[in-house]
N, C-alpha and C. Protein backbone atom coordinates (compact mmCIF):
# COMPACT_ATOMS: atom_id res chain seq x y z
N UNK A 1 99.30 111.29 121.46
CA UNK A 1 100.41 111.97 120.84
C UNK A 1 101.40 110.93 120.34
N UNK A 2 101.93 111.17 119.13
CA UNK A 2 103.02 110.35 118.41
C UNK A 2 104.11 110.82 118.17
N UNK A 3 105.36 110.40 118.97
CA UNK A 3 106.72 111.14 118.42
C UNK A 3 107.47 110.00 117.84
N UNK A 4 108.62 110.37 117.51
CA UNK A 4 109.18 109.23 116.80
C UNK A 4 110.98 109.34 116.55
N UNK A 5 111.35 109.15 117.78
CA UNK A 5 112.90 109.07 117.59
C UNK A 5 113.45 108.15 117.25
N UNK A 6 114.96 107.93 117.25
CA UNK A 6 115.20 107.12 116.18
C UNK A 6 116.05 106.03 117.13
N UNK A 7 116.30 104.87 116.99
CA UNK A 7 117.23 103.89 117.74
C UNK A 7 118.04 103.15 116.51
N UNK A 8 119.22 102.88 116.65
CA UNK A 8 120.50 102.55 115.90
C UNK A 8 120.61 100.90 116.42
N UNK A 9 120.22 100.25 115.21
CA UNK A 9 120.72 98.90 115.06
C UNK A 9 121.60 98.02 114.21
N UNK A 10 122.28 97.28 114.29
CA UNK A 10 124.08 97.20 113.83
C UNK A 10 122.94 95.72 112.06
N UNK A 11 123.15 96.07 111.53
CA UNK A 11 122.24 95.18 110.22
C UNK A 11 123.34 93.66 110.58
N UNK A 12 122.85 92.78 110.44
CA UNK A 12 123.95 91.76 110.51
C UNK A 12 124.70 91.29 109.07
N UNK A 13 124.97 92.18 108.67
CA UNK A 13 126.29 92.16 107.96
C UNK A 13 127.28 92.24 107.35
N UNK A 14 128.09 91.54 107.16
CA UNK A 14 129.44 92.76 107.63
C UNK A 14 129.67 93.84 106.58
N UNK A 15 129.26 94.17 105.76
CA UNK A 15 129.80 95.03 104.67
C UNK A 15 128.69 96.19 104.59
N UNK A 16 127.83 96.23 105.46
CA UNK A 16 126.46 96.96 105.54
C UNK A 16 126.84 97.94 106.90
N UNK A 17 126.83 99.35 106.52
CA UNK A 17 126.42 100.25 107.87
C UNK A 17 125.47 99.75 108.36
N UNK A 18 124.93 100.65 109.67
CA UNK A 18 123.89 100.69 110.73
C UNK A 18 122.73 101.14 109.98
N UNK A 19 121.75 99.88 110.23
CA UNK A 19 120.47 100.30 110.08
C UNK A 19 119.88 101.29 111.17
N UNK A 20 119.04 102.07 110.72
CA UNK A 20 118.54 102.56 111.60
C UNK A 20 116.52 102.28 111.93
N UNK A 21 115.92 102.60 113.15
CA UNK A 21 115.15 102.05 113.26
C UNK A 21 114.20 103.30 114.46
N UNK A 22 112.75 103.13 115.15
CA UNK A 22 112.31 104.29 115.31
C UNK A 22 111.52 103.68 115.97
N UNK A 23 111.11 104.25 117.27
CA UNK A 23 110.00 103.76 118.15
C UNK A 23 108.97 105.19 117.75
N UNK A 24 107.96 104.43 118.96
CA UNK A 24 106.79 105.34 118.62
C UNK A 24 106.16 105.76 120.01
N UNK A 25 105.76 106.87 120.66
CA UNK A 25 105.51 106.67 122.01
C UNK A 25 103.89 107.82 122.03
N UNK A 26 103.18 107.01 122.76
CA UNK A 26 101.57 106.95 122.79
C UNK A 26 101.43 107.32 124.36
N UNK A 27 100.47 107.59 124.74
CA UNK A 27 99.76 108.30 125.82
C UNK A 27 100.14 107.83 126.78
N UNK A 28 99.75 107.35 128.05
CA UNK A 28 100.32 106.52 129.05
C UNK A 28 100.36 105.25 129.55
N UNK A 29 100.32 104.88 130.47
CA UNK A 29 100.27 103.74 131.31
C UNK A 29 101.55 102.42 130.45
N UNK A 30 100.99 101.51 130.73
CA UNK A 30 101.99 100.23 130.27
C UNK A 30 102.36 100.16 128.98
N UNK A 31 101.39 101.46 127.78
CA UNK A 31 101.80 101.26 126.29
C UNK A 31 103.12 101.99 126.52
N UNK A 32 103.04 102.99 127.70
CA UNK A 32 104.58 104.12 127.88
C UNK A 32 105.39 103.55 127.71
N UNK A 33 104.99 102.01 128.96
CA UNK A 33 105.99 101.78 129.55
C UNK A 33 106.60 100.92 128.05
N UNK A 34 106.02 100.38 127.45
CA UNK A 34 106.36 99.75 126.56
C UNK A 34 107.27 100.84 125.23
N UNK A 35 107.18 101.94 125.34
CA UNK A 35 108.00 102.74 124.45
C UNK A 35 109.07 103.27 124.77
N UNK A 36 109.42 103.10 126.09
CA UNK A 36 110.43 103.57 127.08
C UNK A 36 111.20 102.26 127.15
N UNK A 37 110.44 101.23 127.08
CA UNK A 37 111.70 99.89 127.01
C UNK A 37 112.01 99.87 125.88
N UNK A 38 111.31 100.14 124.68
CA UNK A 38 111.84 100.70 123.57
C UNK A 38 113.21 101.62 122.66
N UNK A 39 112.99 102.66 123.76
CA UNK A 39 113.59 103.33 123.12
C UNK A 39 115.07 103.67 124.41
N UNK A 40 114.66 103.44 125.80
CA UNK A 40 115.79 103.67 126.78
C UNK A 40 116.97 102.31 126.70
N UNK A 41 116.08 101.47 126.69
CA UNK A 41 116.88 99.81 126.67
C UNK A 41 117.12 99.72 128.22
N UNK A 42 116.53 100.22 129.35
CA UNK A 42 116.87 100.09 130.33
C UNK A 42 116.50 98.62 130.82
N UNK A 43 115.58 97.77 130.24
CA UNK A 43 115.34 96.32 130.54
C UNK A 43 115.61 95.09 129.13
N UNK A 44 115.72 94.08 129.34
CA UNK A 44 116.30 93.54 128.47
C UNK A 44 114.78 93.54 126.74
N UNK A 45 115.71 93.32 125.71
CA UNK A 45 114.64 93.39 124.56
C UNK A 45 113.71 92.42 125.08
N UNK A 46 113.87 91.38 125.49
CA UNK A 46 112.64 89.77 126.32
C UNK A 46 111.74 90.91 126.58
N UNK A 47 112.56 91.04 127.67
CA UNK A 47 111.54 92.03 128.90
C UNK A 47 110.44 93.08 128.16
N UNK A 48 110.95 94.11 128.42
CA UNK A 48 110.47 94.84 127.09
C UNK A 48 109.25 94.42 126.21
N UNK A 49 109.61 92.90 125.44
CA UNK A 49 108.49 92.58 124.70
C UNK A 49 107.10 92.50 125.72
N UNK A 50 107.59 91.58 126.63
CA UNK A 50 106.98 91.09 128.07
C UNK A 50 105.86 92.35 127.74
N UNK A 51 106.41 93.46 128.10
CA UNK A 51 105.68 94.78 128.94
C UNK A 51 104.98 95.20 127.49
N UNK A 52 105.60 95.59 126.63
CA UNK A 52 104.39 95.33 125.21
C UNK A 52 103.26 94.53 125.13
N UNK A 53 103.47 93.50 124.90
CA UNK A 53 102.60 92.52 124.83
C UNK A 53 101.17 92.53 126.06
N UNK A 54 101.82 92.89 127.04
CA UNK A 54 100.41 93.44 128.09
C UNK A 54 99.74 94.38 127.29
N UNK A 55 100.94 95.64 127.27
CA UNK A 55 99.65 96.89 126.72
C UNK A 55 98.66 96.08 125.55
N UNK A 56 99.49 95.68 124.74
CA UNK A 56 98.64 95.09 123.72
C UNK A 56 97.45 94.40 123.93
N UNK A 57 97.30 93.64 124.83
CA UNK A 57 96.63 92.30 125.48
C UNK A 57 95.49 93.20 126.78
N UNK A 58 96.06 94.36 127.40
CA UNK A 58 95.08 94.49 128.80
C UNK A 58 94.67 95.97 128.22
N UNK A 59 95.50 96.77 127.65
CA UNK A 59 95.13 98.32 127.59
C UNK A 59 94.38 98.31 126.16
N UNK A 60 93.18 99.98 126.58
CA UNK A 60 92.05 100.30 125.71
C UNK A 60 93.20 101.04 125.16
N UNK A 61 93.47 101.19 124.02
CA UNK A 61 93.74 101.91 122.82
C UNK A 61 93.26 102.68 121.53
N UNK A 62 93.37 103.15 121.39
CA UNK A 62 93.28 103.65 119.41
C UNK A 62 93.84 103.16 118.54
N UNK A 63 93.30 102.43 117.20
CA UNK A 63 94.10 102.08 116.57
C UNK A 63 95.41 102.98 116.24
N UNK A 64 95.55 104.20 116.29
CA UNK A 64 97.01 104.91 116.21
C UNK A 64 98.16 104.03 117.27
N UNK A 65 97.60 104.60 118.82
CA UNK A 65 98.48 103.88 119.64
C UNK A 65 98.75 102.44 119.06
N UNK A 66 97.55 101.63 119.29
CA UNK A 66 97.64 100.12 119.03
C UNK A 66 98.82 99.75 118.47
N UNK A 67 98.67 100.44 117.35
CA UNK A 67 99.59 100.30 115.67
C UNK A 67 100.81 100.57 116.53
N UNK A 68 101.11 101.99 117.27
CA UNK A 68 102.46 102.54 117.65
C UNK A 68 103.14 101.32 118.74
N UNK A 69 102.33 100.72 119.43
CA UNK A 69 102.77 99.95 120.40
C UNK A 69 103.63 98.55 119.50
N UNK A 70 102.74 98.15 118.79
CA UNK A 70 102.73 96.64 117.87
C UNK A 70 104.06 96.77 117.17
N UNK A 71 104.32 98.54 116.53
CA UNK A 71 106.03 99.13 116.03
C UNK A 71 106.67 98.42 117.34
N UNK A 72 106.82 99.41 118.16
CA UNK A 72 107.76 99.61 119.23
C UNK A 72 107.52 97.68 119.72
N UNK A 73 106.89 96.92 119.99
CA UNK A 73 107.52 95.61 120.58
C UNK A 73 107.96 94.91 119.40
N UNK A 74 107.70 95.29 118.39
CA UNK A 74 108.62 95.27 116.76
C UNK A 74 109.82 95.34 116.89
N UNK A 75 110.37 96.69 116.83
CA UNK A 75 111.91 97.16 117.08
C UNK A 75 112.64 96.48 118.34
N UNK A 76 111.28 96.01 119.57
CA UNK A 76 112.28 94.49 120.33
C UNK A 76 112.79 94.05 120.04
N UNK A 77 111.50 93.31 119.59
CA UNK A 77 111.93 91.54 118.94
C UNK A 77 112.89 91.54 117.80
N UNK A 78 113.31 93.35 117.06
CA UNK A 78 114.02 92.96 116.21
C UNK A 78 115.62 92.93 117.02
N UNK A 79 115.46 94.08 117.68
CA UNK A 79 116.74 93.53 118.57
C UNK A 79 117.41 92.74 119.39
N UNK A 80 116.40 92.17 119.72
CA UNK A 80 116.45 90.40 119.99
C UNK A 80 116.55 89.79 119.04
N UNK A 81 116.78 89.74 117.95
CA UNK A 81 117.08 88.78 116.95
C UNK A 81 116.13 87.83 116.25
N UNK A 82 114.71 88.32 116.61
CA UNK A 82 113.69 87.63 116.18
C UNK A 82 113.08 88.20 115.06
N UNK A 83 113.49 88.40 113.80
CA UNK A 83 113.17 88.97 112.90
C UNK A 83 111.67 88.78 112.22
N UNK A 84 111.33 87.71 112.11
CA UNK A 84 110.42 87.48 112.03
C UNK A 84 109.41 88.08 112.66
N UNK A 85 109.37 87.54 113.96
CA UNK A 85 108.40 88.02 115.04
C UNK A 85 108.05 89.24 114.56
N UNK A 86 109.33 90.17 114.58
CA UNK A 86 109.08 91.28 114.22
C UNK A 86 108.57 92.16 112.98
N UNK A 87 108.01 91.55 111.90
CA UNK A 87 107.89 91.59 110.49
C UNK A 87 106.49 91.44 110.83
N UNK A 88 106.34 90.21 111.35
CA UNK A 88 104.55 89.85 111.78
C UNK A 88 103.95 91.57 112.85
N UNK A 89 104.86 91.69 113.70
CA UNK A 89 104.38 93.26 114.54
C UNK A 89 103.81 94.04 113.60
N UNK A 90 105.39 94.10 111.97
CA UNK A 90 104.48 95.66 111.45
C UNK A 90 104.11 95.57 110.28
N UNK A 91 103.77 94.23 110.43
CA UNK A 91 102.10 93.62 108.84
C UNK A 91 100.97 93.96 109.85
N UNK A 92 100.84 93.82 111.19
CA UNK A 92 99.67 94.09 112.11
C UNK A 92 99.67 95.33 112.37
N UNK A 93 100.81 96.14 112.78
CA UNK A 93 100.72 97.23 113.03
C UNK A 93 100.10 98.41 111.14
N UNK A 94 100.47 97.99 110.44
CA UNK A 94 100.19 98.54 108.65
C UNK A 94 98.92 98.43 108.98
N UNK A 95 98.14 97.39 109.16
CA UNK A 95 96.87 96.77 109.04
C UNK A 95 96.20 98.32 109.92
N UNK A 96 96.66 98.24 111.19
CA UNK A 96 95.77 99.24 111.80
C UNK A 96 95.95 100.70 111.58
N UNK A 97 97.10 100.77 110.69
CA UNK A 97 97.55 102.29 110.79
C UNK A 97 98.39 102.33 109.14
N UNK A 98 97.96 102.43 108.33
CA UNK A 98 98.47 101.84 107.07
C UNK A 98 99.52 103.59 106.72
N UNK A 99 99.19 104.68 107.40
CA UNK A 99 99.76 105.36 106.85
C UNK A 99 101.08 106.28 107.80
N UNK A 100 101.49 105.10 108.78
CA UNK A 100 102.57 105.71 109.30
C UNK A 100 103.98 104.74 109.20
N UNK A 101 104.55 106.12 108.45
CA UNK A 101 106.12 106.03 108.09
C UNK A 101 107.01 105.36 109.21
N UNK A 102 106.74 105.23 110.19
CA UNK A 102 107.96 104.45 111.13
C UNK A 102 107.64 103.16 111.14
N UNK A 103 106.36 102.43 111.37
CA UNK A 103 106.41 101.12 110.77
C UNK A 103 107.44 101.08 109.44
N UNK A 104 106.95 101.39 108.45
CA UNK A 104 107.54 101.03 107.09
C UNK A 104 109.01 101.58 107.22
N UNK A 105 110.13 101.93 108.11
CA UNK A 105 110.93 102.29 108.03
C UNK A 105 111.79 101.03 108.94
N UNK A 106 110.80 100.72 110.36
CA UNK A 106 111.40 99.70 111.02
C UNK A 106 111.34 98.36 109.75
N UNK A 107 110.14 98.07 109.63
CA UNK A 107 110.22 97.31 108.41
C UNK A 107 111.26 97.09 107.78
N UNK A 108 111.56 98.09 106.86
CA UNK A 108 112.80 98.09 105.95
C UNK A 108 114.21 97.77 106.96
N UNK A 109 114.28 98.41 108.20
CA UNK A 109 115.60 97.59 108.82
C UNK A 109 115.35 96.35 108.93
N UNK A 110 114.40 95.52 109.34
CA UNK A 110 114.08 94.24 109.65
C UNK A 110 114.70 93.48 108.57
N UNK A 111 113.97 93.89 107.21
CA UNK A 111 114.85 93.74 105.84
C UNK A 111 116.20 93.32 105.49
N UNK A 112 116.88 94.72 105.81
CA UNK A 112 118.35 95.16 105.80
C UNK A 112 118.71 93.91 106.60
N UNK A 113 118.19 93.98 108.01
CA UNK A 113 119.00 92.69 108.97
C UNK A 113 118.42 91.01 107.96
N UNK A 114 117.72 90.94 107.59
CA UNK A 114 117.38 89.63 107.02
C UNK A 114 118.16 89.66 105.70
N UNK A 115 118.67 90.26 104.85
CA UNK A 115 119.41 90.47 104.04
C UNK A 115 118.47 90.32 103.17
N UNK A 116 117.04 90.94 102.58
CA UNK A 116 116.33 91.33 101.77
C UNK A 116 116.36 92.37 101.37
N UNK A 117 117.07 93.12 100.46
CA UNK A 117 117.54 94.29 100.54
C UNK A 117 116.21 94.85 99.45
N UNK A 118 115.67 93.72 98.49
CA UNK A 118 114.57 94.44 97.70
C UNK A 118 113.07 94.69 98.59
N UNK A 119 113.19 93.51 99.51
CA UNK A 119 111.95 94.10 100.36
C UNK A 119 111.77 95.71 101.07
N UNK A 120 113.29 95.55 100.92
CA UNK A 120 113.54 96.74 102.27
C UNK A 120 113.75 97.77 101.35
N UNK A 121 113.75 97.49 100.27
CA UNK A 121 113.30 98.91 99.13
C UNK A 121 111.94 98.96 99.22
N UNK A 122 111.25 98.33 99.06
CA UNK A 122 109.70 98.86 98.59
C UNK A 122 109.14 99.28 100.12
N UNK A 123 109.88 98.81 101.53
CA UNK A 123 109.34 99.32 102.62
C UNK A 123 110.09 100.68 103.08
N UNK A 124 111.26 101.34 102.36
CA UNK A 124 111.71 102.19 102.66
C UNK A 124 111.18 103.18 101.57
N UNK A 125 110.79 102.96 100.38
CA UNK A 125 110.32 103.78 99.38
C UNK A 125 109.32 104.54 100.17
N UNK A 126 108.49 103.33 100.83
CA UNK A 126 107.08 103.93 101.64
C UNK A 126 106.99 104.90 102.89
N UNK A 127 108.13 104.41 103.12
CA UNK A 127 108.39 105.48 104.41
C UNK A 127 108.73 107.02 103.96
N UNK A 128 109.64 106.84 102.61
CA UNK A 128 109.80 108.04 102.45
C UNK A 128 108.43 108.82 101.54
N UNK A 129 107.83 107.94 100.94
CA UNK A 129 106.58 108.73 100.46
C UNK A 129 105.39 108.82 101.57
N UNK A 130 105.67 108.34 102.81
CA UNK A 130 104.71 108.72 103.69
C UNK A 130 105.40 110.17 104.89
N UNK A 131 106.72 110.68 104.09
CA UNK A 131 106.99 111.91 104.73
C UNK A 131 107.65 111.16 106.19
N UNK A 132 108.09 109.87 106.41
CA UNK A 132 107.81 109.78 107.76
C UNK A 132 108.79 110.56 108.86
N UNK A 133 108.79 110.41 110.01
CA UNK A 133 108.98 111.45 110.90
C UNK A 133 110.72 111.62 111.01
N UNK A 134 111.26 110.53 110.62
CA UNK A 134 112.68 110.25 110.46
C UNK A 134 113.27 109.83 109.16
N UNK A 135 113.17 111.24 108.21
CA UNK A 135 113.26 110.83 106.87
C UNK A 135 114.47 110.41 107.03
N UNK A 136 115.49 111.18 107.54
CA UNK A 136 116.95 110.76 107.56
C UNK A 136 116.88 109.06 107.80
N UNK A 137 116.72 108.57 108.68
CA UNK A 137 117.04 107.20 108.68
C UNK A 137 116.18 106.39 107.13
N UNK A 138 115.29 107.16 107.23
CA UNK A 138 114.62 106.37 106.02
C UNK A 138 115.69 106.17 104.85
N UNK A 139 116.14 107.58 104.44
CA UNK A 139 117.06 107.53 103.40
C UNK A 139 118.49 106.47 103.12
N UNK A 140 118.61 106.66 104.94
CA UNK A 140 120.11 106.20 105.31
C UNK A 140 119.93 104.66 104.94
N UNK A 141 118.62 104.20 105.42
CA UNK A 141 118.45 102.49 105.46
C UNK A 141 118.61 102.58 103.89
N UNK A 142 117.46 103.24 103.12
CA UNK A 142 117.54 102.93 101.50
C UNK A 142 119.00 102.78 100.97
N UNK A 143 120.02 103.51 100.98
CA UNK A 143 121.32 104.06 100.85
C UNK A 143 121.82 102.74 101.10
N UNK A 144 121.93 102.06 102.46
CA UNK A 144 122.13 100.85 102.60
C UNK A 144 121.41 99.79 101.28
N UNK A 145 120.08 99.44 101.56
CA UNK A 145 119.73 98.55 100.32
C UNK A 145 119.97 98.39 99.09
N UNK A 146 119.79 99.82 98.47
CA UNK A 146 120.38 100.27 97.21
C UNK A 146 122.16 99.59 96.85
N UNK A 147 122.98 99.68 98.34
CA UNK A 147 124.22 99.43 98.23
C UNK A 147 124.12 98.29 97.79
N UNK A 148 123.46 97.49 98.70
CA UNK A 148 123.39 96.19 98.08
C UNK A 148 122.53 95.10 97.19
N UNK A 149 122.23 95.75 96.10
CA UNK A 149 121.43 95.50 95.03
C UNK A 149 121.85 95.71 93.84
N UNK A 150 123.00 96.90 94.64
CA UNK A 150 123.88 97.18 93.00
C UNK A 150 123.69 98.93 92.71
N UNK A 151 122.95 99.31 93.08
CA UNK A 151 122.66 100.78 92.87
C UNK A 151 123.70 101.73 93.54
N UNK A 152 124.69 101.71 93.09
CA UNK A 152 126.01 102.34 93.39
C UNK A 152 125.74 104.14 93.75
N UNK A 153 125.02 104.45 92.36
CA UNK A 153 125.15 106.26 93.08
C UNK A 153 123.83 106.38 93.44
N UNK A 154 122.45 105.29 93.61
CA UNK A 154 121.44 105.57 94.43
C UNK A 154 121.64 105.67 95.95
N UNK A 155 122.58 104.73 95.63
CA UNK A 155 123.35 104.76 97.69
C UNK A 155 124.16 105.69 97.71
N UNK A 156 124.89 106.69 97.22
CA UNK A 156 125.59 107.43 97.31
C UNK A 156 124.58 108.83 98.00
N UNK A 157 123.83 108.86 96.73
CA UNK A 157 122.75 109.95 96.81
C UNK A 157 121.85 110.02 97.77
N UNK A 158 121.07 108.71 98.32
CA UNK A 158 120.76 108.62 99.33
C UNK A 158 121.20 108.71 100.80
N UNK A 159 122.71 108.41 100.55
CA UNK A 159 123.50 108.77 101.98
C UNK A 159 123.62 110.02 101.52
N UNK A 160 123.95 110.69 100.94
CA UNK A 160 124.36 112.56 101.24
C UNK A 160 122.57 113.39 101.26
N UNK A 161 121.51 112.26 100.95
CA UNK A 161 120.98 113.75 101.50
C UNK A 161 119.84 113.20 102.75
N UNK A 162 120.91 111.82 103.64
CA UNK A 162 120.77 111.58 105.03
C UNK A 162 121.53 112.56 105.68
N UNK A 163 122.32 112.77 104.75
CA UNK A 163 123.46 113.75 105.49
C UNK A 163 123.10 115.13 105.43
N UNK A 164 121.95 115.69 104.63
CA UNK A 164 121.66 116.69 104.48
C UNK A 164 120.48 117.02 105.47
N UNK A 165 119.75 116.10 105.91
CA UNK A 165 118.23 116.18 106.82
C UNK A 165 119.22 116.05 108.22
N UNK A 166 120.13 114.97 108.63
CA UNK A 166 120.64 115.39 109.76
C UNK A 166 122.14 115.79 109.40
N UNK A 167 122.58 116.62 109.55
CA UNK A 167 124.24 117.14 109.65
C UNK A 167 125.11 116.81 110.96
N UNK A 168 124.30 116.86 111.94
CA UNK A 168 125.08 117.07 113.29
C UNK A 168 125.57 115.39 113.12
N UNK A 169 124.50 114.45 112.52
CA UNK A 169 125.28 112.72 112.73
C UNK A 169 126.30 112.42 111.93
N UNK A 170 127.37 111.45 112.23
CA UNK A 170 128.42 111.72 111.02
C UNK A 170 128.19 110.27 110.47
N UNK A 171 126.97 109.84 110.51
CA UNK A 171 127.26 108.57 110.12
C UNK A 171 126.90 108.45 108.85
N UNK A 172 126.34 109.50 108.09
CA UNK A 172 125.96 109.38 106.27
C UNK A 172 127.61 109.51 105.83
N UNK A 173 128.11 110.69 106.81
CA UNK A 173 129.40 111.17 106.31
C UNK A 173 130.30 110.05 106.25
N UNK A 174 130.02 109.57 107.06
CA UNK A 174 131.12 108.28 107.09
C UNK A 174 131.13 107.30 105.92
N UNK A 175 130.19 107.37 105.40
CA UNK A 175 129.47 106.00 104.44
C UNK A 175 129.71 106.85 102.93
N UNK A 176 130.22 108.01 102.71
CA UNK A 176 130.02 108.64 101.86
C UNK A 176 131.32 108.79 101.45
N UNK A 177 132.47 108.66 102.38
CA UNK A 177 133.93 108.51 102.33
C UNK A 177 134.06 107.17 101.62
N UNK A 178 133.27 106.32 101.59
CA UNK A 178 133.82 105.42 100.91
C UNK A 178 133.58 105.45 99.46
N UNK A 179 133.04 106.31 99.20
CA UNK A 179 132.75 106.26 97.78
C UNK A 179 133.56 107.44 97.28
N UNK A 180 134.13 106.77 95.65
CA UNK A 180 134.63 107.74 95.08
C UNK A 180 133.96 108.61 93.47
N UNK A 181 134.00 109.48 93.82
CA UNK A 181 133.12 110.24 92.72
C UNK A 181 133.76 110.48 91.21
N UNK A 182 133.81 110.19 89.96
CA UNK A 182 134.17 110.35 88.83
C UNK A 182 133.52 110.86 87.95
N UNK A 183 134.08 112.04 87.33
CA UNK A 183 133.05 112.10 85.60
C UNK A 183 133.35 111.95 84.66
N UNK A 184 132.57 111.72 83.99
CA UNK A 184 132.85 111.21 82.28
C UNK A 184 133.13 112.12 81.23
């Protein structure tokens, strides 16, 4: 089974909202445990990878899980600050599972935090044409990239209809106050 909630990471910099980003959680044993350090943060991102990297290394999998695990010690290492590392997770994780949207969405934050904002278009485009399970963040990250590329009412548009898939978060709303609307 594959669910896919979402975890909030701060993009490093300064003029950029919160990327957002998405674990993936697979059947049991140490891949769990590895989606639960994921997504609870109850042990440090190190750690965490630590307990990934077993499932990866000792547990029988499916390439689905495989792929979901390789995300989730992804979204670690990205919160550890190892961006890289984490870029290499979900070129391996694509490889085994080419058609799930939360890779290509963590992706695109990895992006956002590296300040590639065109990479993190063509990996957020994908997320959203793969339907993925957290369109809202998908949109929200694009909204971000778009901001900074120059696409003024693609980021606009993209934050209001983050704001439209989730309502209850106010964080499209927030990003949407800053913009002012004019017509010609």
């Amino acid at each position: 089974m594959v669910k896919f909630p979402a975890l909030a990471l701060i993009a490093l910099t300064l003029t950029a909202p919160m990327a957002i980003a998405q674990v993936s959680i697979i059947g049991g044993g140490v891949a769990k445990d590895c989606y639960e350090a994921a997504k609870y943060q109850r042990v440090s991102a190190s750690a965490g990878e630590k307990i990934c990297t077993k499932a990866i290394e000792a547990e029988i999998m499916n390439l689905t899980n495989k792929s979901a695990t390789y995300t989730n010690r992804g979204v670690l290492r990205m919160r550890d600050g190892r961006l890289e590392a984490a870029l290499s997770d979900y070129d391996i994780a694509k490889r085994l599972n080419p058609n799930e949207g939360a890779t290509y969405l963590n992706e695109g934050a990895a992006h956002i935090m590296r300040k590639d904002y065109n990479a993190a278009m063509v990996s957020l485009n994908k997320a959203i044409e793969l339907d993925s399970h957290d369109l809202y963040a998908a949109y929200y990250n694009r909204a971000i990239a778009r901001e900074h590329t120059g696409d003024i009412q693609g980021a606009y548009f993209d934050f209001k209809r983050a704001d439209e898939l989730n309502p209850e978060s106010d964080l499209a709303k927030r990003q949407m106050e800053r913009f002012q609307i004019t017509t010609n």
